[in-house]
Protein backbone atom coordinates (compact mmCIF):
# COMPACT_ATOMS: atom_id res chain seq x y z
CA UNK A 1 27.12 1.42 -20.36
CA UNK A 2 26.33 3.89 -22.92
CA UNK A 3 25.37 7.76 -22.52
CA UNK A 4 23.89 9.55 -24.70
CA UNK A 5 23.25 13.45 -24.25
CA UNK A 6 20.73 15.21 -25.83
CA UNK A 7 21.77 19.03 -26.50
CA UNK A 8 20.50 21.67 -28.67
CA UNK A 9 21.28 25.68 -27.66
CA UNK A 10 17.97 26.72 -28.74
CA UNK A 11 14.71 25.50 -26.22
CA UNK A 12 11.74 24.58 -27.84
CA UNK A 13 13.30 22.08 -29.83
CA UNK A 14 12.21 19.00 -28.24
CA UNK A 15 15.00 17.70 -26.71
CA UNK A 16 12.43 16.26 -23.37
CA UNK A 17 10.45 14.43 -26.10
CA UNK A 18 12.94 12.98 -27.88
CA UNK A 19 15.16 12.13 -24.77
CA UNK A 20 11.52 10.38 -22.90
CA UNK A 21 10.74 8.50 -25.96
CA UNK A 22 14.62 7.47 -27.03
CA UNK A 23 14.95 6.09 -23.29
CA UNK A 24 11.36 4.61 -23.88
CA UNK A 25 12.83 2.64 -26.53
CA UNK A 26 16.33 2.22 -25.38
CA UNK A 27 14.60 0.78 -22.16
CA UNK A 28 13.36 -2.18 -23.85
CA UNK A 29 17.21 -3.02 -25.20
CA UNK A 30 18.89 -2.89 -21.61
CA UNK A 31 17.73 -1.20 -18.01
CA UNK A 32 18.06 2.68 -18.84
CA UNK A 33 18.45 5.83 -16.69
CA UNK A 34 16.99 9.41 -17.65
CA UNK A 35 19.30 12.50 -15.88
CA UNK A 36 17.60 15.33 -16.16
CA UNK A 37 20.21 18.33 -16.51
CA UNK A 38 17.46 20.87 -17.25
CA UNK A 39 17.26 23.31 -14.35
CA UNK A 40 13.01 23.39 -15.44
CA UNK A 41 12.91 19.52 -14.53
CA UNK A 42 10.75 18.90 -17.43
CA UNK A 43 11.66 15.41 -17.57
CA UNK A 44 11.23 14.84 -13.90
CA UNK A 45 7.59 16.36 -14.25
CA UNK A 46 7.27 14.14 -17.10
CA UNK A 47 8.10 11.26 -15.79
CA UNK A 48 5.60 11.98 -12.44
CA UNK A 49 2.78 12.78 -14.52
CA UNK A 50 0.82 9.74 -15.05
CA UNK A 51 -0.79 7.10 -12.78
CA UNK A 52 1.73 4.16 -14.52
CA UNK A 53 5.61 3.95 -13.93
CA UNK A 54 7.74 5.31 -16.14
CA UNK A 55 9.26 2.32 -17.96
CA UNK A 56 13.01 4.13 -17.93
CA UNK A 57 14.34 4.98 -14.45
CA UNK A 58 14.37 9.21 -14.18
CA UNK A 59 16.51 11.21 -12.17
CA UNK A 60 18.04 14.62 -11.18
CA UNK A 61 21.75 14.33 -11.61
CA UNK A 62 24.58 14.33 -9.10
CA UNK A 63 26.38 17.67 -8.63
CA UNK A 64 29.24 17.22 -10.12
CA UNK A 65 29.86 14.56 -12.76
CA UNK A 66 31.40 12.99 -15.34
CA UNK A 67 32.24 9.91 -17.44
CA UNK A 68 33.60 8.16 -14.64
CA UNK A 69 31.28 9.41 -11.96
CA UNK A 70 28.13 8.19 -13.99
CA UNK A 71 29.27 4.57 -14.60
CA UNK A 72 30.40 4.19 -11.22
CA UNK A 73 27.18 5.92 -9.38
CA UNK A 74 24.54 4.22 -12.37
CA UNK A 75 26.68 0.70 -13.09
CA UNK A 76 23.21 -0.84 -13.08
CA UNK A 77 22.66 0.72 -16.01
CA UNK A 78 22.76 -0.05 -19.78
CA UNK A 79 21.94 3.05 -20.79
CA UNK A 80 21.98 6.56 -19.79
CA UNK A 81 20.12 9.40 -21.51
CA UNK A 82 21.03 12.98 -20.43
CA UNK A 83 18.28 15.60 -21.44
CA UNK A 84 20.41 18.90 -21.51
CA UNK A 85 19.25 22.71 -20.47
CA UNK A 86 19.04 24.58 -23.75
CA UNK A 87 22.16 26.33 -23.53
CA UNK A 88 25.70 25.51 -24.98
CA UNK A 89 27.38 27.17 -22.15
CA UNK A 90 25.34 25.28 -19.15
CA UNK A 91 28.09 23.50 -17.14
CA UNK A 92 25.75 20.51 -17.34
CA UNK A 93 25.58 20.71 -20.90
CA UNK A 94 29.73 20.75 -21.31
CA UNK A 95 30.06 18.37 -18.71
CA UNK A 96 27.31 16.07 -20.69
CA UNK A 97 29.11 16.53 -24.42
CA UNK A 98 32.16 15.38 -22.48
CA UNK A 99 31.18 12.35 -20.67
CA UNK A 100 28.66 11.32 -23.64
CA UNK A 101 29.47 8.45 -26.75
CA UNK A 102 26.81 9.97 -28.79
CA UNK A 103 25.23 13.43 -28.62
CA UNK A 104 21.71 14.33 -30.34
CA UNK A 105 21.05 17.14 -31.72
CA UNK A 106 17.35 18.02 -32.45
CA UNK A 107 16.85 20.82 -34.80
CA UNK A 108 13.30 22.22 -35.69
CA UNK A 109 12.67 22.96 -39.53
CA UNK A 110 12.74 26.51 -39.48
CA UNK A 111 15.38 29.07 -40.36
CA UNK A 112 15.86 30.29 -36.61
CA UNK A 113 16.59 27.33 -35.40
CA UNK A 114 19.01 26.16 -37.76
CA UNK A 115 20.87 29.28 -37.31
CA UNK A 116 20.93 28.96 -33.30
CA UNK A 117 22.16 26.01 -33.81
CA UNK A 118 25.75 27.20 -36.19
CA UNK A 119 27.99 27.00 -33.09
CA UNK A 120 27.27 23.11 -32.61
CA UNK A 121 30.17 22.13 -34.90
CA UNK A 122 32.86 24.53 -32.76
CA UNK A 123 31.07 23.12 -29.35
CA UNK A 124 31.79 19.59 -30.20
CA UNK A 125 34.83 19.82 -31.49
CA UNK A 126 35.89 21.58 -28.11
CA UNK A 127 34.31 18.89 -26.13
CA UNK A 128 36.35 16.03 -28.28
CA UNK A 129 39.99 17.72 -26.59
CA UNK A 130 38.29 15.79 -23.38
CA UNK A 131 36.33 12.93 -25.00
CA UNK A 132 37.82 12.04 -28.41
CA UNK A 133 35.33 9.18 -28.63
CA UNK A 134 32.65 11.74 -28.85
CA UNK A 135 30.11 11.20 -32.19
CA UNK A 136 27.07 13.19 -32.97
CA UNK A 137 23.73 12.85 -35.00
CA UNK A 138 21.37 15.83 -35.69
CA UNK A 139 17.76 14.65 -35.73
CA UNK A 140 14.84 16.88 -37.74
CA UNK A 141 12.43 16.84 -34.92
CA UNK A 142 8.12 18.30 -35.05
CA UNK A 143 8.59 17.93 -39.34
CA UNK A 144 5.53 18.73 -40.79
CA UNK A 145 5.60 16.42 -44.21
CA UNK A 146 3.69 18.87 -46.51
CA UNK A 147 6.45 22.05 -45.67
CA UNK A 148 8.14 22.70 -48.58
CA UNK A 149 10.73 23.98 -45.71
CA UNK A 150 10.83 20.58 -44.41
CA UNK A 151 11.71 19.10 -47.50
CA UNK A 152 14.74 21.08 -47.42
CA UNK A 153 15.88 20.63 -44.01
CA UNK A 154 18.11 17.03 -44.89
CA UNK A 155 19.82 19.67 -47.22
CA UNK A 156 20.50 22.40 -45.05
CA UNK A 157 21.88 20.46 -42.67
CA UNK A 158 24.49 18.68 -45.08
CA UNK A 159 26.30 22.82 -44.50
CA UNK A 160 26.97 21.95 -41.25
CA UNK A 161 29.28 18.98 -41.46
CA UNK A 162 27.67 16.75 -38.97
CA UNK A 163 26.34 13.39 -39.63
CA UNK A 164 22.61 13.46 -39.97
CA UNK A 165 20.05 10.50 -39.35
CA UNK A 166 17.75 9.26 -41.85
CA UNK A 167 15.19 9.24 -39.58
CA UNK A 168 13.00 11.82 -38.88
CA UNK A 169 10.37 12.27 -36.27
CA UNK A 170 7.04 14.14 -37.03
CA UNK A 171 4.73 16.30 -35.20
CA UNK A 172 2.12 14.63 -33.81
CA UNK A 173 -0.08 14.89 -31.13
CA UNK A 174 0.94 11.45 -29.72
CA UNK A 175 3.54 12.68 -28.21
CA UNK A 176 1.80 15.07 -26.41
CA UNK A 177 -0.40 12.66 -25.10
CA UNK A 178 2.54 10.79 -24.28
CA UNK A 179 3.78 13.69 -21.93
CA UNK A 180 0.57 13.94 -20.00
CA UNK A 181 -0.32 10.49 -19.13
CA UNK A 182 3.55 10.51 -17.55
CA UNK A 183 4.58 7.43 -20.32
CA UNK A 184 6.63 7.12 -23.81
CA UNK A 185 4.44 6.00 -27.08
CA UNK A 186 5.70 2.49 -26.39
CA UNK A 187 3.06 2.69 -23.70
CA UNK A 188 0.33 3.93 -26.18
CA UNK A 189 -0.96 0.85 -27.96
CA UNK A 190 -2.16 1.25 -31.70
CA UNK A 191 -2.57 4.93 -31.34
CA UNK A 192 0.72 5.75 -31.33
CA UNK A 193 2.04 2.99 -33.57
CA UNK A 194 2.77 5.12 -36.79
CA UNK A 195 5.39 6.93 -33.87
CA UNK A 196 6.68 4.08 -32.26
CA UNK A 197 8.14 3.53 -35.59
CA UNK A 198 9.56 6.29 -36.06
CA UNK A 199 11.72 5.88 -32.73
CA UNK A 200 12.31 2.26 -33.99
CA UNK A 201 14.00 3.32 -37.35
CA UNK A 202 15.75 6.46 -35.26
CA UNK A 203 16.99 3.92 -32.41
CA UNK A 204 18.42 1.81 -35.26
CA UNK A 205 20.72 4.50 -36.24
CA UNK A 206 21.60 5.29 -32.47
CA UNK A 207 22.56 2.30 -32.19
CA UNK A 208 24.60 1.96 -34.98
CA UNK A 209 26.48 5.48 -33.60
CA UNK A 210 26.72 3.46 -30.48
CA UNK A 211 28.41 0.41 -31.76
């Protein structure tokens, strides 16, 4: 099995779309399990919206957990993808960075968020006293291609010292769609081909972390 949390201390980031569409992918690789740690349930909702399944199983997590408590409660499980409350000092989100091999960071291009998101390097670094194995990957998420801002944003976040992927997924109103007819792009046919790629090329490098 391999968790993966997805964690950002600002909301508004994305972290329900990326998490939905990463276990959308990942689900095609192995069986896959969504926790939803956000107290607004967003994924839950998500994941009830639509008239087909969800291809990923989605859940609400167990009270208390960790590492060990997830592989033993969800051994049927390749893959687990934790979608985090926006807030480095949630319990679920410590508990998540410490049970996790690989946590994603999704960082808007804007100077707000990249400066909510300074104390990530400290956080993980604390978290890695309990889970050593820990890696990380920030992830430019909603880029708009023309921003001159955007442009920058592989740059800027070179200053914080954590690894970045190549990938980078754009706004689009896919994904929207996506989150209203309860399903992940992979469910979208042609229309949403230009983002299924996208998740391809940014599940490449997850998987590479996960190796």
């Amino acid at each position: 099995m391999k968790i993966v949390a997805v964690v950002n201390q600002k909301g508004g980031a994305g972290k329900t779309t990326l998490a939905m569409n990463l276990a959308g992918g990942l689900n095609r690789q192995g069986q896959t399990l969504v926790l939803d740690l956000d107290p607004q349930g967003s994924a839950v909702q998500w994941a009830s919206q639509g008239s087909t399944r969800f291809p990923a199983v989605v859940k609400r997590p167990m009270p208390k957990f960790d590492g060990a408590s997830i592989r033993k409660t969800y051994s049927e499980f390749d893959y687990v993808v934790m979608d985090c409350p926006p807030s480095l000092e949630s319990g679920a989100t410590l508990a998540a960075l410490r049970a996790c091999h690989l946590a994603i960071i999704p960082v808007l291009p804007s100077p707000v968020d990249l400066w909510a998101s300074l104390r990530l390097p400290s956080e993980l670094e604390l978290a890695r006293q309990i889970n050593p194995g820990l890696r990380s990957l920030m992830v430019i998420n909603q880029l708009e291609p023309a921003s001159a801002l955007s442009s920058a944003m592989h740059g800027a976040l070179e200053e914080f010292g954590l690894p970045a992927a190549k990938t980078a997924i754009r706004r689009r109103a896919i994904y929207r769609t996506a989150a209203l007819d309860g399903v992940t792009v992979y469910e979208l046919g042609r229309r949403a081909e230009a983002a299924v790629n996208e998740f391809e090329s940014l599940l490449e490098e997850v998987s590479h972390e996960l190796a």
